[in-house]
C-alpha atoms as a PDB file:
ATOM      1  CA  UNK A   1       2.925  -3.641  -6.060  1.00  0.00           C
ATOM      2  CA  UNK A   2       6.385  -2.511  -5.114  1.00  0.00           C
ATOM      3  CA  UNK A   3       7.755  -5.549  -2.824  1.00  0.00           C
ATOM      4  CA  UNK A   4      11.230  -6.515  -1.212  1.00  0.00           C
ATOM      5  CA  UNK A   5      11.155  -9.945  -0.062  1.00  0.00           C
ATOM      6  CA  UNK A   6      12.820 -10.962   3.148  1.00  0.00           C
ATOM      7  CA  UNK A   7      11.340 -14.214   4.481  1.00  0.00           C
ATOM      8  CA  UNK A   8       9.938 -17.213   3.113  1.00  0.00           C
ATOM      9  CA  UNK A   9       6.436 -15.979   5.045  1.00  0.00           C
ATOM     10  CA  UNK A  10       6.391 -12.960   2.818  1.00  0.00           C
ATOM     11  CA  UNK A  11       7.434 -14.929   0.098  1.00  0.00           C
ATOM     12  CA  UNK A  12       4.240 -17.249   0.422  1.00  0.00           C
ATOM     13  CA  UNK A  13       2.068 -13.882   1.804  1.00  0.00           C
ATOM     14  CA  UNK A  14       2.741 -12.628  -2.162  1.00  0.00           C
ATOM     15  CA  UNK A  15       1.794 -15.654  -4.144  1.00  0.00           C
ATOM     16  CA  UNK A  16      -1.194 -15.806  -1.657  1.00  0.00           C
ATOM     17  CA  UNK A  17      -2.139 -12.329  -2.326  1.00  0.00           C
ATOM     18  CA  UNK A  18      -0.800 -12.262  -6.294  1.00  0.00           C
ATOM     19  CA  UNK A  19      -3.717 -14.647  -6.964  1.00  0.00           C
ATOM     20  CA  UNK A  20      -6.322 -13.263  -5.049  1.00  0.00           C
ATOM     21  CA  UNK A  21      -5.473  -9.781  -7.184  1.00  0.00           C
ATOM     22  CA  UNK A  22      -4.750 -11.295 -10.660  1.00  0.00           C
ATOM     23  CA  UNK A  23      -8.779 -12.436  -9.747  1.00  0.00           C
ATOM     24  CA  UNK A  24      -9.606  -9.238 -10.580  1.00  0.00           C
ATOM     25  CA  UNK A  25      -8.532  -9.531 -14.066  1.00  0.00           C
ATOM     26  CA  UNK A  26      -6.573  -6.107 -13.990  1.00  0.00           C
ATOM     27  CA  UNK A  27      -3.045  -5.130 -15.187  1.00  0.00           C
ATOM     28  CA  UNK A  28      -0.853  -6.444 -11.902  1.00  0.00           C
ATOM     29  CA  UNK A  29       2.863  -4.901 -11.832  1.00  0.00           C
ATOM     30  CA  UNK A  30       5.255  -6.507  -9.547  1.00  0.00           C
ATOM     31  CA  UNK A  31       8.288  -3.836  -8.753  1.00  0.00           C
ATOM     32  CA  UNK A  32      10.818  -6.171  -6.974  1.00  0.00           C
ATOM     33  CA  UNK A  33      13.729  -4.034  -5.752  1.00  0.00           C
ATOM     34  CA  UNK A  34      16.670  -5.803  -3.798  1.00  0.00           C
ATOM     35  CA  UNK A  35      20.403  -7.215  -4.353  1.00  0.00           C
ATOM     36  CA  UNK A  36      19.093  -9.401  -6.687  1.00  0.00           C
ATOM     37  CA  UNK A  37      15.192 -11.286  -6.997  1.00  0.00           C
ATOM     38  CA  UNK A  38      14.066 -13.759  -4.301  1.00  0.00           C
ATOM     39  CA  UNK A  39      12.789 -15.569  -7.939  1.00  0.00           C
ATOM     40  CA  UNK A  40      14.668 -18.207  -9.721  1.00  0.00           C
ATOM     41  CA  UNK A  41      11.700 -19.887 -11.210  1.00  0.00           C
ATOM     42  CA  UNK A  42      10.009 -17.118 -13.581  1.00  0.00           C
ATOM     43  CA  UNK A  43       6.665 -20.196 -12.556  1.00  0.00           C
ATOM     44  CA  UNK A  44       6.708 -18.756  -8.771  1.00  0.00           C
ATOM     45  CA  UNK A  45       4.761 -15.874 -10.296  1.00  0.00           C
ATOM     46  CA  UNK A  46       1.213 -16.142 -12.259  1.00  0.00           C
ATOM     47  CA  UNK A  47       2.561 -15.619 -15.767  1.00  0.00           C
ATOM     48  CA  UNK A  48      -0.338 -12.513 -16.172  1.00  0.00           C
ATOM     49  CA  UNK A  49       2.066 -10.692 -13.634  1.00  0.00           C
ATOM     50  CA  UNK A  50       4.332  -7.980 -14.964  1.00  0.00           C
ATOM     51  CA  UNK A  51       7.399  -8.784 -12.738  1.00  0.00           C
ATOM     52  CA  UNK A  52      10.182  -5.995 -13.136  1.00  0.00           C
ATOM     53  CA  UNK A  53      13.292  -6.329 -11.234  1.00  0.00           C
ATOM     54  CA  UNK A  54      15.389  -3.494  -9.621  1.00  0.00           C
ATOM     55  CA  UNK A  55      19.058  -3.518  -8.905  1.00  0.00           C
ATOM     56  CA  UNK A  56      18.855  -1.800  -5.361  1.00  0.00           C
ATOM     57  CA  UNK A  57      21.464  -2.316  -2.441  1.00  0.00           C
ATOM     58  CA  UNK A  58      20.881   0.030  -0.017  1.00  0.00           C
ATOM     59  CA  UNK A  59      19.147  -2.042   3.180  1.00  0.00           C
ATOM     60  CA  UNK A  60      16.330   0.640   3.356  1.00  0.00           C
ATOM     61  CA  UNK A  61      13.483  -0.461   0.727  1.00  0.00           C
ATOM     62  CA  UNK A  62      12.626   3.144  -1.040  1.00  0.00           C
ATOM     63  CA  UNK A  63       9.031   2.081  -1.184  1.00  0.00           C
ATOM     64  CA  UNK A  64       7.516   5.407  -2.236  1.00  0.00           C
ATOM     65  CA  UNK A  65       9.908   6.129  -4.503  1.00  0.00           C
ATOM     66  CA  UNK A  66       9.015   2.562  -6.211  1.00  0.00           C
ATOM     67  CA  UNK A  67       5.399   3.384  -5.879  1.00  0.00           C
ATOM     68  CA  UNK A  68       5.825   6.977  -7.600  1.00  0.00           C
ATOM     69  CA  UNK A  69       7.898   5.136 -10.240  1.00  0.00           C
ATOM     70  CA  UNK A  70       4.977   2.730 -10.852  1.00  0.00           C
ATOM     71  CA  UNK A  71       1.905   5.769 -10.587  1.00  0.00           C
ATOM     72  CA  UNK A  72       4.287   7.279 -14.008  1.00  0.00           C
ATOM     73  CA  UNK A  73       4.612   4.374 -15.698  1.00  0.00           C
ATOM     74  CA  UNK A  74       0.720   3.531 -15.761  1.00  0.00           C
ATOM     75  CA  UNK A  75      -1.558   5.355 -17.978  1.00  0.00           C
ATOM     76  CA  UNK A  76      -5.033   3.910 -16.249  1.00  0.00           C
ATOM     77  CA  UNK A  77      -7.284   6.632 -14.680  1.00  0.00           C
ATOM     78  CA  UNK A  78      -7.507   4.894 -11.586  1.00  0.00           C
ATOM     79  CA  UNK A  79      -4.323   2.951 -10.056  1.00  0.00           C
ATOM     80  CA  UNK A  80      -4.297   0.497  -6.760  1.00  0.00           C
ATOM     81  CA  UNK A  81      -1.246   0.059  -4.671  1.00  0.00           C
ATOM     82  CA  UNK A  82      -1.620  -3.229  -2.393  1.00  0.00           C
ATOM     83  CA  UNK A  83       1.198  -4.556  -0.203  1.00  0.00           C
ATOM     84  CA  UNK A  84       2.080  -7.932  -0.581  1.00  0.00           C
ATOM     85  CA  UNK A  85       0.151  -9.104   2.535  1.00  0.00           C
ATOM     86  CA  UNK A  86      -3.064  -7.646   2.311  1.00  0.00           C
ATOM     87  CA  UNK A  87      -6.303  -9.551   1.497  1.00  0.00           C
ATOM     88  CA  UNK A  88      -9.644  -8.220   1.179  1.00  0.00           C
ATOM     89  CA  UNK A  89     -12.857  -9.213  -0.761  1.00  0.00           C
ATOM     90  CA  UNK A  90     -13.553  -8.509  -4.707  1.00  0.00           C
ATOM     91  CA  UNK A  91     -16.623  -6.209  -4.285  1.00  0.00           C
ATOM     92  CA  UNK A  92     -14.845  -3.611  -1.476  1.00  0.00           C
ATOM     93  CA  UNK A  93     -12.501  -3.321  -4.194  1.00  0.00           C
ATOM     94  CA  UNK A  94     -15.311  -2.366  -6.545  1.00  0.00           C
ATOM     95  CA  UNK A  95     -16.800  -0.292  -4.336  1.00  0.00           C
ATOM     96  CA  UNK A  96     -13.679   1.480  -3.893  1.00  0.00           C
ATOM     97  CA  UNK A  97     -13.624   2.008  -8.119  1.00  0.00           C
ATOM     98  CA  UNK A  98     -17.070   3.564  -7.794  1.00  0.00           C
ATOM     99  CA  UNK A  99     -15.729   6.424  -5.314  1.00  0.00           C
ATOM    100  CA  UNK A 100     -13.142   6.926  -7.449  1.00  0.00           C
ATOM    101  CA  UNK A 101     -15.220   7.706 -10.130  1.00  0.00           C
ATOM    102  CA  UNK A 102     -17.515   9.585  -8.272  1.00  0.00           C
ATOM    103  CA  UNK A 103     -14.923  11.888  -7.282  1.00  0.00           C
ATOM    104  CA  UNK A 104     -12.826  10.486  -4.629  1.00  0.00           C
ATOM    105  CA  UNK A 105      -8.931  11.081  -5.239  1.00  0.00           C
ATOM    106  CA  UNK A 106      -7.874   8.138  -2.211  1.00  0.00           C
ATOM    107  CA  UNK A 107     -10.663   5.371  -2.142  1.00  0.00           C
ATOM    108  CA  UNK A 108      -9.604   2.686   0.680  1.00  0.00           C
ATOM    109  CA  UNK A 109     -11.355  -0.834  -0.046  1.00  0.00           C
ATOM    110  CA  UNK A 110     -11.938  -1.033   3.339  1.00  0.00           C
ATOM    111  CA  UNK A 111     -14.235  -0.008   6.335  1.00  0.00           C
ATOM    112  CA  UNK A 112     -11.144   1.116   7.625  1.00  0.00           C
ATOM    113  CA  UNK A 113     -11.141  -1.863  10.209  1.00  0.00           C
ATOM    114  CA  UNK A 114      -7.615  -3.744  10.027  1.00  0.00           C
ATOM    115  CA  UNK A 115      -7.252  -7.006  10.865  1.00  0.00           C
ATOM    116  CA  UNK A 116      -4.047  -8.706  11.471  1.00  0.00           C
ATOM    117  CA  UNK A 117      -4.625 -12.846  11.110  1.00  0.00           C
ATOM    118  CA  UNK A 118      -2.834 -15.248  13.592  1.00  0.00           C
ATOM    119  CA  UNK A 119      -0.293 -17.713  12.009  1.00  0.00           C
ATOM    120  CA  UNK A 120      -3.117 -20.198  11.646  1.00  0.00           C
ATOM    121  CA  UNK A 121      -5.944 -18.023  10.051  1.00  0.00           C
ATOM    122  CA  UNK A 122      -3.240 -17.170   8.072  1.00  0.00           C
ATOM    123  CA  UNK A 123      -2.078 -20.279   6.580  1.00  0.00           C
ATOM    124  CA  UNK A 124      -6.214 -21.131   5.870  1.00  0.00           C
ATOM    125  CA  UNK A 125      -6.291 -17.495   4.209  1.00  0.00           C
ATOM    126  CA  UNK A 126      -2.829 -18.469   2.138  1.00  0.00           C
ATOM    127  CA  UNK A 127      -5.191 -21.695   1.161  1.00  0.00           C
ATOM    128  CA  UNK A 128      -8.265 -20.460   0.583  1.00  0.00           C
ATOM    129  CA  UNK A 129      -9.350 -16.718   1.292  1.00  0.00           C
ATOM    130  CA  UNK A 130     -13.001 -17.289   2.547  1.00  0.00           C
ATOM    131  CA  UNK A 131     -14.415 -14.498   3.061  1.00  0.00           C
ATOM    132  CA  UNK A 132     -17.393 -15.378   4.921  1.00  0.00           C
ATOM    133  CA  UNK A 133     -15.767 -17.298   7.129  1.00  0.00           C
ATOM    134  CA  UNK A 134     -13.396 -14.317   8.610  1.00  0.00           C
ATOM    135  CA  UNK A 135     -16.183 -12.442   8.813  1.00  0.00           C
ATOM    136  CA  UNK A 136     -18.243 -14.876  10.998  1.00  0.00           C
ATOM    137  CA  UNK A 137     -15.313 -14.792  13.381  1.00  0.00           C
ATOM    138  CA  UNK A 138     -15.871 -10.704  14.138  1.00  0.00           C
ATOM    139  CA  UNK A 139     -12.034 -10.432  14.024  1.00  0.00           C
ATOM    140  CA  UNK A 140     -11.298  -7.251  16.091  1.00  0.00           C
ATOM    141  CA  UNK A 141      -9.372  -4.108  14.200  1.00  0.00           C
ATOM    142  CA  UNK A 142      -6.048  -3.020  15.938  1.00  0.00           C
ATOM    143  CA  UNK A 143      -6.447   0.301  15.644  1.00  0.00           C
ATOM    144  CA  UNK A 144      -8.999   2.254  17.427  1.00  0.00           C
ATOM    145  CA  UNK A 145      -9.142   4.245  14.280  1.00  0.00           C
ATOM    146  CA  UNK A 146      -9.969   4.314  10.889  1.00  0.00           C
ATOM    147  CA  UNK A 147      -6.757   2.412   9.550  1.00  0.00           C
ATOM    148  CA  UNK A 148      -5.244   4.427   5.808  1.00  0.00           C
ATOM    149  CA  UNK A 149      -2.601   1.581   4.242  1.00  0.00           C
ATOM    150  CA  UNK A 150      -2.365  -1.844   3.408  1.00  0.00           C
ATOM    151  CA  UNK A 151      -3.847  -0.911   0.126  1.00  0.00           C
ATOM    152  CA  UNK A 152      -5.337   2.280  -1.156  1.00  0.00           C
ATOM    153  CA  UNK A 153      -6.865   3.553  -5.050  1.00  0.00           C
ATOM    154  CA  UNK A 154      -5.895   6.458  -6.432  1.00  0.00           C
ATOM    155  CA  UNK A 155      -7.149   8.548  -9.566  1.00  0.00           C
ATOM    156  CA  UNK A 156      -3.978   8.554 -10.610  1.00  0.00           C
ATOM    157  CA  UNK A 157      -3.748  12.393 -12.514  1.00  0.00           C
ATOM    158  CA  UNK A 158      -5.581  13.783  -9.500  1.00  0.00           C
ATOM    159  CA  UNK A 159      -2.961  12.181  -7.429  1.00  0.00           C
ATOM    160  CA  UNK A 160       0.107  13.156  -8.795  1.00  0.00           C
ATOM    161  CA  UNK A 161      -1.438  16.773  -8.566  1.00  0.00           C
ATOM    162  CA  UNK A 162      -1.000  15.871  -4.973  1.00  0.00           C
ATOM    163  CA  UNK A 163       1.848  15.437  -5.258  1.00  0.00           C
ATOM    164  CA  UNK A 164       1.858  11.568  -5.326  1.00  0.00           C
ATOM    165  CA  UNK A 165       4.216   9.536  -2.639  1.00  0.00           C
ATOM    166  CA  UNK A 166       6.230  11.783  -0.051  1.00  0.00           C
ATOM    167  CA  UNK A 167       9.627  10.095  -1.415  1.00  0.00           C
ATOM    168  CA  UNK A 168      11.191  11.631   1.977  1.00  0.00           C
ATOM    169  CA  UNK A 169       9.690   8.825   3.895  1.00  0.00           C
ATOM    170  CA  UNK A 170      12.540   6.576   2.879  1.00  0.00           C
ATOM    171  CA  UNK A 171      11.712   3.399   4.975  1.00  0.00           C
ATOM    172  CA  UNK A 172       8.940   2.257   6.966  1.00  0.00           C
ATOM    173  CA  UNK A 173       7.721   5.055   8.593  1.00  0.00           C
ATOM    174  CA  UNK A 174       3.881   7.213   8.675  1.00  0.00           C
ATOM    175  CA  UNK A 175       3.443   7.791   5.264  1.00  0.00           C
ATOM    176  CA  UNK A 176      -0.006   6.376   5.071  1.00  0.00           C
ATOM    177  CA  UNK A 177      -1.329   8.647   7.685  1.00  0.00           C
ATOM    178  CA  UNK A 178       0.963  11.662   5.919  1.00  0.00           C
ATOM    179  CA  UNK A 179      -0.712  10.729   2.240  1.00  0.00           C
ATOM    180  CA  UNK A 180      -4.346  10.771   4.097  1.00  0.00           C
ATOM    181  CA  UNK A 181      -3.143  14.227   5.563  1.00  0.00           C
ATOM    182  CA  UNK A 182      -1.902  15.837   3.004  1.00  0.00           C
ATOM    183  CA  UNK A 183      -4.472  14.676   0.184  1.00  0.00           C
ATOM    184  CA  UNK A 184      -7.226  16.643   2.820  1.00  0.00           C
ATOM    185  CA  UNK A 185      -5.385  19.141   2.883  1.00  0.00           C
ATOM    186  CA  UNK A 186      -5.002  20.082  -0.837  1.00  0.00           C
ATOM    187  CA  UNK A 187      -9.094  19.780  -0.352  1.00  0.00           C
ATOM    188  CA  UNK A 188      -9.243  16.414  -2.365  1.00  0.00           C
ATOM    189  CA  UNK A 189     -11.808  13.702  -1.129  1.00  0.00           C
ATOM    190  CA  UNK A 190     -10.879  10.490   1.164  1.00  0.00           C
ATOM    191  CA  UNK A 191     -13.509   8.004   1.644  1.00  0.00           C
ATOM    192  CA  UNK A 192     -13.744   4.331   2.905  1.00  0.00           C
ATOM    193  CA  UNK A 193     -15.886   1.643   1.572  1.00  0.00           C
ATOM    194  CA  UNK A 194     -19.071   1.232   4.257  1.00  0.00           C
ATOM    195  CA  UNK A 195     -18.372  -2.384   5.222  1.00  0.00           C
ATOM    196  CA  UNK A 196     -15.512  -5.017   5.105  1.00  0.00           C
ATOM    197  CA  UNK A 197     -12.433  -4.876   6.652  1.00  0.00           C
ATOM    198  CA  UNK A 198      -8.957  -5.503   5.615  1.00  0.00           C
ATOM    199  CA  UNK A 199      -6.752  -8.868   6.325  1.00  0.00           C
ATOM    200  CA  UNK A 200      -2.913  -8.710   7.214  1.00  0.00           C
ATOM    201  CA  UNK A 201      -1.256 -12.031   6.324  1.00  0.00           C
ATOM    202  CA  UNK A 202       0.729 -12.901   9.620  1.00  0.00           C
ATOM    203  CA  UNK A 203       4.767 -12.458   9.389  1.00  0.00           C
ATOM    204  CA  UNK A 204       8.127 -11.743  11.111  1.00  0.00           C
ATOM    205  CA  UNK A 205       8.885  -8.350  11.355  1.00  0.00           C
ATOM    206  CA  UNK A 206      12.315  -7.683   9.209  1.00  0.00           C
ATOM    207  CA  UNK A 207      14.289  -4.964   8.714  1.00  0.00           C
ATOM    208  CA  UNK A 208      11.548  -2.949   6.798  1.00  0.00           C
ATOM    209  CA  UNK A 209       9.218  -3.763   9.213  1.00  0.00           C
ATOM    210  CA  UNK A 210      10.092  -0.966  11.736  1.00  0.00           C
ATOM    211  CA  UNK A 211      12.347   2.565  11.726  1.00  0.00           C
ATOM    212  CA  UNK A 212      15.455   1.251   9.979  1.00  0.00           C
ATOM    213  CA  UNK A 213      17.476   3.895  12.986  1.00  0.00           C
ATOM    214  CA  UNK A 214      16.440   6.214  15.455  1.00  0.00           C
ATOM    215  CA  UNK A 215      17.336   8.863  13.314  1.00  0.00           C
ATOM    216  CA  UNK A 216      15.405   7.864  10.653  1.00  0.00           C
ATOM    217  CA  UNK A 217      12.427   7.793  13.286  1.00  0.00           C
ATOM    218  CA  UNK A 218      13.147  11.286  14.280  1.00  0.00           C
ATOM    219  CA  UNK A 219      13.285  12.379  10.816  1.00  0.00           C
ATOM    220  CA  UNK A 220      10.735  10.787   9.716  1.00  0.00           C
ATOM    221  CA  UNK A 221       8.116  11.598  11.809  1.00  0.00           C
ATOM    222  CA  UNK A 222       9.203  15.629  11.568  1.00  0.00           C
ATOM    223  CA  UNK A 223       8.257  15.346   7.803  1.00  0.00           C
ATOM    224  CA  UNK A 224       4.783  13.849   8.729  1.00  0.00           C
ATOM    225  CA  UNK A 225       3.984  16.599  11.643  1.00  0.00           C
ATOM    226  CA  UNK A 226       5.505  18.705   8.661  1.00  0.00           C
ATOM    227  CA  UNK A 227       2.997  18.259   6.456  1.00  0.00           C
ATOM    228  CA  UNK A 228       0.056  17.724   8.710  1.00  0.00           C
ATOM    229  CA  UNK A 229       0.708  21.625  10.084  1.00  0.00           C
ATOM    230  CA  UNK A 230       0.486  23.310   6.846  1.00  0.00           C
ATOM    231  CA  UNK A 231      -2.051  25.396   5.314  1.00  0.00           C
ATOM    232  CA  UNK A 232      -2.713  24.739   1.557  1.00  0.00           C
ATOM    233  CA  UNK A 233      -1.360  27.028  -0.375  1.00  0.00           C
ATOM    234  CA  UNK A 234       1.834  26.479   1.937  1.00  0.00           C
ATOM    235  CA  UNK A 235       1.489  22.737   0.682  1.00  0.00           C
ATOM    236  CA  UNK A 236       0.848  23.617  -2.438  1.00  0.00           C
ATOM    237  CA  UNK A 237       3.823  25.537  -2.879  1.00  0.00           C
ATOM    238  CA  UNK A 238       5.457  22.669  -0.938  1.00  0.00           C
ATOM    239  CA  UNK A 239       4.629  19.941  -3.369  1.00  0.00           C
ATOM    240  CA  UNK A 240       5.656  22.357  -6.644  1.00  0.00           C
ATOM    241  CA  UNK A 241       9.196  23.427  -4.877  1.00  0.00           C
ATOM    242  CA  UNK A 242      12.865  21.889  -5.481  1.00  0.00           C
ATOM    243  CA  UNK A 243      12.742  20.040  -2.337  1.00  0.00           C
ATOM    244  CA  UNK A 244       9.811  17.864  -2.897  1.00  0.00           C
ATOM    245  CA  UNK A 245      11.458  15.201  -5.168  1.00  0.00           C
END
């Protein structure tokens, strides 16, 4: 979980979501990169956390470079990268495992249906994350497609054959429909769990909440239509070359 925190809403989305995930009973890393750690009580994080701290001052958080850090530094076959405002429920996350191992080299945890909570379903969620009740309130997606971030599994070797993150997606940007893309591509299976959706903790948009410039928008979105237009041994060789990392 690479994070950068810049509000106290974030702040509380992470504890929320560190102890849903620390639940699970899994290795949790916490990658913190910024000027220096929002922490100053080593108790604000569940002591089974691996918290690592980065020295990083640029005002763009490098996320997929943090994320490709992370995927190396693991040795499990199968690896989940969550955002630090994303709640779902313990068995889509099990039933994401089981595509994994059944061949999948992206597993979502989700039906693909993303749900972003108001401020007061959020502070309940923050509370207590029950499940049944957010279901019983048929919480509408916002996107009329299948929805590819928030949190994804990977089988980590087959994934780094890939080519693992797109580090030239600097910033907040489409790298979650680019990953999705580009993973097809290479002829490597996607696949969604068949129910449950996925929960956004409600919070102010920040810096690295939207295109840090309109340049980096411009950029950024040539490298996704980029990727998305090649054929795949043109990826391939794309992915192998000098000017992929």
């Amino acid at each position: 979980m690479p994070i950068r925190i810049e509000s106290e809403e974030r702040e509380a989305n992470l504890k929320a979501v560190l102890q849903h995930v620390c639940g699970l009973g899994c290795r949790v890393i916490l990658l913190e990169a910024d000027a220096q750690s929002a922490f100053k009580d080593k108790n604000d994080i569940p002591q089974s956390v691996e918290h690592k701290f980065v020295t990083d001052n640029s005002p763009v958080f490098h996320r997929t470079k943090y994320i490709n850090a992370l995927l190396n530094e693991t040795n499990t076959e199968i690896v989940a990268v969550w955002d630090a405002d994303i709640l779902i429920a313990y068995h889509q996350v099990y039933e994401a495992v089981n595509n994994i191992m059944k061949g999948c080299t992206i597993a979502y945890p989700y039906n693909g249906e993303y749900v972003m909570l108001s401020e007061k379903e959020s502070n309940a969620a923050r509370r207590i994350f029950d499940i049944e009740n957010l279901k019983s309130l048929k919480l509408k997606s916002v996107f009329g497609r299948p929805f590819c971030g928030g949190v994804f599994l990977v089988h980590r070797e087959r994934y780094l054959q890939c080519g693992g993150e797109n580090e030239h997606f600097t910033g907040w940007g489409p790298e979650d429909a680019e990953r999705l893309r580009r993973v097809s591509i290479l002829g490597h299976r996607v696949e969604w769990t068949k129910e449950g959706q996925a929960y956004h903790l409600n919070h102010s948009r920040g810096k690295n909440s939207n295109f840090y410039s309109e340049e980096d928008a411009i950029k950024l979105r040539k490298e996704l239509v980029k990727v998305c237009s090649m054929e795949k041994e043109e990826l391939l060789n794309y992915i192998t070359g000098e000017s992929w990392k």
